[in-house]
Protein backbone atom coordinates (compact mmCIF):
# COMPACT_ATOMS: atom_id res chain seq x y z
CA UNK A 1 221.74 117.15 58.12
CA UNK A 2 217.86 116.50 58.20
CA UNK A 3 218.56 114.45 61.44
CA UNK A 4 219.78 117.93 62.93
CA UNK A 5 217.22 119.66 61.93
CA UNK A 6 214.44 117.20 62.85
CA UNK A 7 216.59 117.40 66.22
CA UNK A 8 216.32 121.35 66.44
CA UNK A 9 212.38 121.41 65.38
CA UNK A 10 211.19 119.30 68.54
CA UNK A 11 211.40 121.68 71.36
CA UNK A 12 212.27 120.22 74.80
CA UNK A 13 209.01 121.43 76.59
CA UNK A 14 207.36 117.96 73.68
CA UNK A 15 209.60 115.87 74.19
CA UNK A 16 211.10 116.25 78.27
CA UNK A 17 214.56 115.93 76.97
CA UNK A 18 216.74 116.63 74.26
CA UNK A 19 215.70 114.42 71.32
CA UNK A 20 217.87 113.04 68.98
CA UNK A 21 216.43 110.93 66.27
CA UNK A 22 217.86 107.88 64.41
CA UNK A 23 215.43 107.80 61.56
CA UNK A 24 213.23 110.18 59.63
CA UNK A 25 210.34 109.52 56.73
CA UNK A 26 209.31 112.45 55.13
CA UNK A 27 206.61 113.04 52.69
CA UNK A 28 206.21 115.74 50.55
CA UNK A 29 203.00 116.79 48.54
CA UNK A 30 204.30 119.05 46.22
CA UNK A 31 201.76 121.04 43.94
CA UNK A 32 199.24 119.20 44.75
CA UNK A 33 195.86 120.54 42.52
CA UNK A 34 192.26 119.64 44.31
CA UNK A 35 189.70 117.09 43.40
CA UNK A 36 188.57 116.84 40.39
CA UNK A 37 192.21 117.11 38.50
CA UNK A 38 191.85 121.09 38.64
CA UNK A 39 195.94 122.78 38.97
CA UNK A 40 194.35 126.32 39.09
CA UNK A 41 195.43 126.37 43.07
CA UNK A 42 198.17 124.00 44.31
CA UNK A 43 198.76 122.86 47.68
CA UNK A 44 202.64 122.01 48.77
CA UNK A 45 203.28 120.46 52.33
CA UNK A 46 205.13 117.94 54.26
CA UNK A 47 204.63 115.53 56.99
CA UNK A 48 208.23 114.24 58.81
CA UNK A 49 207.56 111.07 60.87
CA UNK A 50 210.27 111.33 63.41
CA UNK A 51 212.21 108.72 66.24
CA UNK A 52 214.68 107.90 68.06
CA UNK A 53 213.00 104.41 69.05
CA UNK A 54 211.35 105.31 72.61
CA UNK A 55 209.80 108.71 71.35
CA UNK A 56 208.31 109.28 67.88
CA UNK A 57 207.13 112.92 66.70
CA UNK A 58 204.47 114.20 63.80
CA UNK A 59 205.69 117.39 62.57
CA UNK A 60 203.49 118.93 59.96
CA UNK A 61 205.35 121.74 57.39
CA UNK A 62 203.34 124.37 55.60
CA UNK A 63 205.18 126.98 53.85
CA UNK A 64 203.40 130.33 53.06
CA UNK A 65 202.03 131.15 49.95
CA UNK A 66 201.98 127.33 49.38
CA UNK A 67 198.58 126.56 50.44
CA UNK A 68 196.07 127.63 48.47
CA UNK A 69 192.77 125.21 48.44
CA UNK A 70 191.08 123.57 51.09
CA UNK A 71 188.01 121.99 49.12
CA UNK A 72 187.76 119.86 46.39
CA UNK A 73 184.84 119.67 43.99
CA UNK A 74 183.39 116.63 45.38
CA UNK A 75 183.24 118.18 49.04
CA UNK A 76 181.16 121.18 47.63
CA UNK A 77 184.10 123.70 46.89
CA UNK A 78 184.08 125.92 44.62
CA UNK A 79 187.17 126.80 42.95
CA UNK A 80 189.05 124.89 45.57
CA UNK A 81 187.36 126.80 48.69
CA UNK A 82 184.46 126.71 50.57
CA UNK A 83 182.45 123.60 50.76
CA UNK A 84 183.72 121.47 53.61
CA UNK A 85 186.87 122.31 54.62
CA UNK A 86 190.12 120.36 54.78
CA UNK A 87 191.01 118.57 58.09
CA UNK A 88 194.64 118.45 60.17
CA UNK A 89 195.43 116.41 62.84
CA UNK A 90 196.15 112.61 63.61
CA UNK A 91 193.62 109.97 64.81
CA UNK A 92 194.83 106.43 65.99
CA UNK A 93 191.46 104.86 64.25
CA UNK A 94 190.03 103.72 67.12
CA UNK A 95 187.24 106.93 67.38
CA UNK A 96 189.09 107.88 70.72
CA UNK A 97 192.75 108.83 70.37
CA UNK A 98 192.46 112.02 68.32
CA UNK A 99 193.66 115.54 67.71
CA UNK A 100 192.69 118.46 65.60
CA UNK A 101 194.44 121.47 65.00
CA UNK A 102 192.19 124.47 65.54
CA UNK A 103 190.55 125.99 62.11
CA UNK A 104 190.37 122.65 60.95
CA UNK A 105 186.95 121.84 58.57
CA UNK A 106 186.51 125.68 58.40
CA UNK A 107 187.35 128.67 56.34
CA UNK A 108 190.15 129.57 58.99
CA UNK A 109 192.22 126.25 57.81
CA UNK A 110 193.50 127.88 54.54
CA UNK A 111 195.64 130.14 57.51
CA UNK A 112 197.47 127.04 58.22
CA UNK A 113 200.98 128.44 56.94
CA UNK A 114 200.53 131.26 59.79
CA UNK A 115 199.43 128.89 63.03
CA UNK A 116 201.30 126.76 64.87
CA UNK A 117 202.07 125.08 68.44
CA UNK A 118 205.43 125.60 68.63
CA UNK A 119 205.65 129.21 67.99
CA UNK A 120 207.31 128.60 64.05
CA UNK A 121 204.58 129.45 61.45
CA UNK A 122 202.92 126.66 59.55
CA UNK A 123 204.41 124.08 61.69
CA UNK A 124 202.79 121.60 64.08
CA UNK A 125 204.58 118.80 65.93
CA UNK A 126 202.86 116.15 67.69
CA UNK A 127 204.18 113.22 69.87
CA UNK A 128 202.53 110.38 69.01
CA UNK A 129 201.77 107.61 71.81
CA UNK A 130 200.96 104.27 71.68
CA UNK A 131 197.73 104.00 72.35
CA UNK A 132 197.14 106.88 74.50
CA UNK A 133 194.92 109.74 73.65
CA UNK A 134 197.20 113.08 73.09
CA UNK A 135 196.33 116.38 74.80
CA UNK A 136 193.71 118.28 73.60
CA UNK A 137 194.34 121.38 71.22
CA UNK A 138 192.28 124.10 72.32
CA UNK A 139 190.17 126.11 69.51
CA UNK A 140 189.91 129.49 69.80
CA UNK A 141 188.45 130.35 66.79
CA UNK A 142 190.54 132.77 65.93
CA UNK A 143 194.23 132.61 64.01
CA UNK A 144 196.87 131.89 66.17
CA UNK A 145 199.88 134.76 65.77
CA UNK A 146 202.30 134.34 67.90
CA UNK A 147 203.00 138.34 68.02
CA UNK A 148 199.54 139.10 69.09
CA UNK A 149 197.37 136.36 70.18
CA UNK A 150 198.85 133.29 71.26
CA UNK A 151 201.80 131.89 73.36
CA UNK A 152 202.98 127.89 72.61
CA UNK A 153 203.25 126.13 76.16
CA UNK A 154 204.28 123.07 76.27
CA UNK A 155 204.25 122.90 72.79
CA UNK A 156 200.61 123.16 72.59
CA UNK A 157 198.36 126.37 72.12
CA UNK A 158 197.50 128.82 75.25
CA UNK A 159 194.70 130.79 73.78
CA UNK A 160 193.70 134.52 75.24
C-alpha cells in the first residue's frame, strides 16, 4: 500500500524511530509545460505530505528523464532554461524557518532527479516542525552522487 511505502521511504536516522503513518496527501504535477503555456519540455513530480499525528514528513519525488525545464519565460528562460532558476525546499513564511536543497536557483537544479538526502535519486524528505527552523542543507556546489561524492547522514547531505 502507499502507507507502506511512505513507511519504507522515511529512513530511521529522520525520523528516531520507525514511522508509521496514518494519512498521506500526495500531489502530482504531471507534464507540467513552463510559463508561458509552452509543452515543448514537461516537468513531472510529486510532493507526499506524510503523518502519523506527532511526526509529519515532506518527501519530494523526481523521476529521471522527467524534469526537463527550470525557467519559464517570464523569469528570463529561454526555451525553458536559463534565466532564474527554479527553487526546492520548504519555508514556514515567517523569513526564518527555511530550507533549500543545494543547486537550487541555478543551472545545477535541472540535476534534481540525480540528488538526494537520503541516498535514493531524485528524492528529498524533510521533517517538518512546528515552528522550528530545520537543519541546514549544506551546498556544495557540486551534484550530489551517492557513488562518488556524497554520503546521506542523518538524512541530510555530508559533502567532501
Amino acid at each position: 500500500s502507499l502507507l507502506s511505502k511512505a513507511m519504507q521511504d522515511i529512513p530511521y536516522s529522520l525520523s528516531g524511530s520507525n514511522f508509521s503513518p496514518l494519512w498521506l496527501f500526495i500531489a502530482t504535477w504531471d507534464h507540467v509545460g513552463y510559463f508561458n503555456r509552452h509543452v515543448d519540455k514537461n516537468n513531472t513530480f510529486q510532493c507526499i505530505l506524510a503523518t502519523d499525528n506527532i511526526k509529519s514528513y515532506a518527501i519530494f519525488q523526481y523521476a529521471d528523464g522527467l524534469i526537463q525545464w527550470t525557467t519559464g519565460d517570464s523569469a528570463g528562460g529561454v526555451q525553458g532554461l536559463n534565466g532564474t532558476q527554479a527553487q526546492i525546499g520548504l519555508n514556514s513564511g515567517d523569513n526564518a524557518s527555511y530550507v533549500n536543497v543545494p543547486g537550487s536557483r541555478t543551472p545545477a537544479i535541472i540535476n534534481i532527479t540525480r540528488t538526494s538526502n537520503v541516498q535514493v535519486p531524485g528524492q528529498w524528505i524533510f521533517q517538518l516542525q512546528n515552528g522550528t527552523k530545520p537543519p541546514t542543507v549544506p551546498s556544495c556546489g557540486v551534484i550530489y552522487n551517492y557513488s562518488e561524492e556524497a554520503l546521506a547522514l542523518s538524512g541530510y547531505v555530508k559533502c567532501y
